[in-house]
N, C-alpha and C. Protein backbone atom coordinates (compact mmCIF):
# COMPACT_ATOMS: atom_id res chain seq x y z
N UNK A 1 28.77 -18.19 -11.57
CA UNK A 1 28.24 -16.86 -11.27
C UNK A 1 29.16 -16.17 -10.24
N UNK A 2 29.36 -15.20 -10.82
CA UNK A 2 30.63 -14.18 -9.82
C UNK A 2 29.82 -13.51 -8.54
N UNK A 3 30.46 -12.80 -7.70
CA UNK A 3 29.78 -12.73 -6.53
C UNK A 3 29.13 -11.06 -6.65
N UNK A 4 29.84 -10.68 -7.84
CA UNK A 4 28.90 -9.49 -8.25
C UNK A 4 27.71 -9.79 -8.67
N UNK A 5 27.83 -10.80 -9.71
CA UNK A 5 26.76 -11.00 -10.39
C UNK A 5 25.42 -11.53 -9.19
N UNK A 6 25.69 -12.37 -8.25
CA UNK A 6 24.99 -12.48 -6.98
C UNK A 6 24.26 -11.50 -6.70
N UNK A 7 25.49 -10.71 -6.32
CA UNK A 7 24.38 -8.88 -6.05
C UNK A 7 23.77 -8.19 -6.37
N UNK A 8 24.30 -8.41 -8.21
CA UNK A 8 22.96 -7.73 -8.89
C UNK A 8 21.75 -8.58 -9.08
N UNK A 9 21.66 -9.55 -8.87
CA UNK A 9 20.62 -10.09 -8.69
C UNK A 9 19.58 -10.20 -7.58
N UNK A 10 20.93 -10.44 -6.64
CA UNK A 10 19.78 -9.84 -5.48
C UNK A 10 19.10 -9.01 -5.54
N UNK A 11 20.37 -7.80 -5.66
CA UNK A 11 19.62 -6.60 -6.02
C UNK A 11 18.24 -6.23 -6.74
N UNK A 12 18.24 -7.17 -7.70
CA UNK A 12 17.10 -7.15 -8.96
C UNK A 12 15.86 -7.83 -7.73
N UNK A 13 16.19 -8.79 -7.46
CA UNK A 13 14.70 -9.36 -6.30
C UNK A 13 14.55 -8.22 -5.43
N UNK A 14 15.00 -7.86 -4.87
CA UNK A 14 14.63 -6.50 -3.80
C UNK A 14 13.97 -5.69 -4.57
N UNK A 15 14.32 -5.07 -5.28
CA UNK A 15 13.49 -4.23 -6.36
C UNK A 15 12.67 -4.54 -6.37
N UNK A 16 12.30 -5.59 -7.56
CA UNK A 16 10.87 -6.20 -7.95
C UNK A 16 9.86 -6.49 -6.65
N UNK A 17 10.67 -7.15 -5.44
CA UNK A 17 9.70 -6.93 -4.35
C UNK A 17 9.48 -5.36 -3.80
N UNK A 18 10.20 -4.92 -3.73
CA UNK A 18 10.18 -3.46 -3.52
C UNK A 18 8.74 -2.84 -4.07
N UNK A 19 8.86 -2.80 -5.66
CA UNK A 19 7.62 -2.67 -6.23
C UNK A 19 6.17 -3.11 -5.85
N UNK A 20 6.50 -4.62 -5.86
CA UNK A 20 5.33 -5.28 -5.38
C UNK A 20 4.88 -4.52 -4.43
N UNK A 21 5.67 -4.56 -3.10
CA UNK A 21 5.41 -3.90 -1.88
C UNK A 21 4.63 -2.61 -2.03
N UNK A 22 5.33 -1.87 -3.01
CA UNK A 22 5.08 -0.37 -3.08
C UNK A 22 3.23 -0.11 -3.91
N UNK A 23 2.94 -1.25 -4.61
CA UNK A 23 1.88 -1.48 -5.53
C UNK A 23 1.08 -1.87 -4.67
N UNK A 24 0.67 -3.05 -3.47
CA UNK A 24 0.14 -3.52 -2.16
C UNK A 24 -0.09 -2.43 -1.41
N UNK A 25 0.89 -1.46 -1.28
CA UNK A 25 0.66 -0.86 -0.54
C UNK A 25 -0.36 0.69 -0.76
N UNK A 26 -0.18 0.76 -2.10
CA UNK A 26 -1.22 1.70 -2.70
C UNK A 26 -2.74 1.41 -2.76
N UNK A 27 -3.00 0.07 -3.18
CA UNK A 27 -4.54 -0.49 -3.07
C UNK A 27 -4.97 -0.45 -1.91
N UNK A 28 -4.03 -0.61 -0.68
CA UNK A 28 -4.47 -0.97 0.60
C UNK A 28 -4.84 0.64 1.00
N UNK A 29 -4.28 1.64 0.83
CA UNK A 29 -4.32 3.13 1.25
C UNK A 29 -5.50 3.74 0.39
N UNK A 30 -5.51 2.83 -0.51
CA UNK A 30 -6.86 3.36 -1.58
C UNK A 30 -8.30 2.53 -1.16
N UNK A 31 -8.33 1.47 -0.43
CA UNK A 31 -9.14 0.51 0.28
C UNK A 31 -9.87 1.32 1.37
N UNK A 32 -8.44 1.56 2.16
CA UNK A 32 -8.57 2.56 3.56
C UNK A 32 -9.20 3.53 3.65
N UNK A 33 -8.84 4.36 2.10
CA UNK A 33 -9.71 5.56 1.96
C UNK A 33 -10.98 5.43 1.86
N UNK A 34 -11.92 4.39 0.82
CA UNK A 34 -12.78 3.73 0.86
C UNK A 34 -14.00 3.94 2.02
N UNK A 35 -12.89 2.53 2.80
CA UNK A 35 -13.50 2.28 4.02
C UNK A 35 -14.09 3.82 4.65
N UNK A 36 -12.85 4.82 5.37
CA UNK A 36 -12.93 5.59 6.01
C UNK A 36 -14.23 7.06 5.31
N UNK A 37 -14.20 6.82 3.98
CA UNK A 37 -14.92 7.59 3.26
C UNK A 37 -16.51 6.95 3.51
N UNK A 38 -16.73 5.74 3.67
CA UNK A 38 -17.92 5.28 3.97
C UNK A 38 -18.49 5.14 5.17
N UNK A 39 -17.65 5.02 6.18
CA UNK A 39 -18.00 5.49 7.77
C UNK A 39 -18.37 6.61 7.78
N UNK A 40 -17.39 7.90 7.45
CA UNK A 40 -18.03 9.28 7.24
C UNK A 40 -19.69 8.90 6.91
N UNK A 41 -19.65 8.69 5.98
CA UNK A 41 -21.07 8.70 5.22
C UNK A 41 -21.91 8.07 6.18
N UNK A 42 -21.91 6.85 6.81
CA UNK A 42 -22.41 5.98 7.78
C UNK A 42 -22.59 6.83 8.99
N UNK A 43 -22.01 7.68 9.42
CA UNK A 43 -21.38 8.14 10.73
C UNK A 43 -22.43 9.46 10.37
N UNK A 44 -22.30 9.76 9.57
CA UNK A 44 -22.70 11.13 9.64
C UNK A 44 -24.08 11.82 10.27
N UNK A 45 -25.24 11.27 9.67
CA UNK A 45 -26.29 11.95 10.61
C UNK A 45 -26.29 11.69 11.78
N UNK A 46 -25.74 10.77 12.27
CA UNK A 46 -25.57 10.63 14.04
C UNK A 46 -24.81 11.84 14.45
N UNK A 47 -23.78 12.40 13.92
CA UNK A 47 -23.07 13.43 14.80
C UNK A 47 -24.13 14.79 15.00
N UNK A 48 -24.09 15.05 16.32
CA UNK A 48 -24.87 15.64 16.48
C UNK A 48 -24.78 17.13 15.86
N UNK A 49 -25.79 18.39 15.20
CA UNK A 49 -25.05 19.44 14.33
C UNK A 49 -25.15 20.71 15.38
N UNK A 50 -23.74 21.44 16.03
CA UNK A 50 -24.12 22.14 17.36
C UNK A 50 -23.46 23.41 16.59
């Protein structure tokens, strides 16, 4: 294996983790929203209405 060929391979794992990363990181922001959307809801008649 040539030392290009090395790189594009690396290259190719960075990517694919790249993705991964980028896919993790969407559920988690879509989780977050979730969460934060249900505190609202939780939160809400306590704030007082002035």
């Amino acid at each position: 294996m040539t030392n290009r060929e090395k790189t594009c391979a690396h290259c190719d794992e960075l990517a694919a983790e790249n993705e991964r990363l980028r896919q993790t990181t969407h559920v988690l922001l879509a989780a977050n929203q979730r969460l934060l959307d249900a505190i609202a809801v939780w939160t809400y008649p306590t704030i007082p209405n002035n």
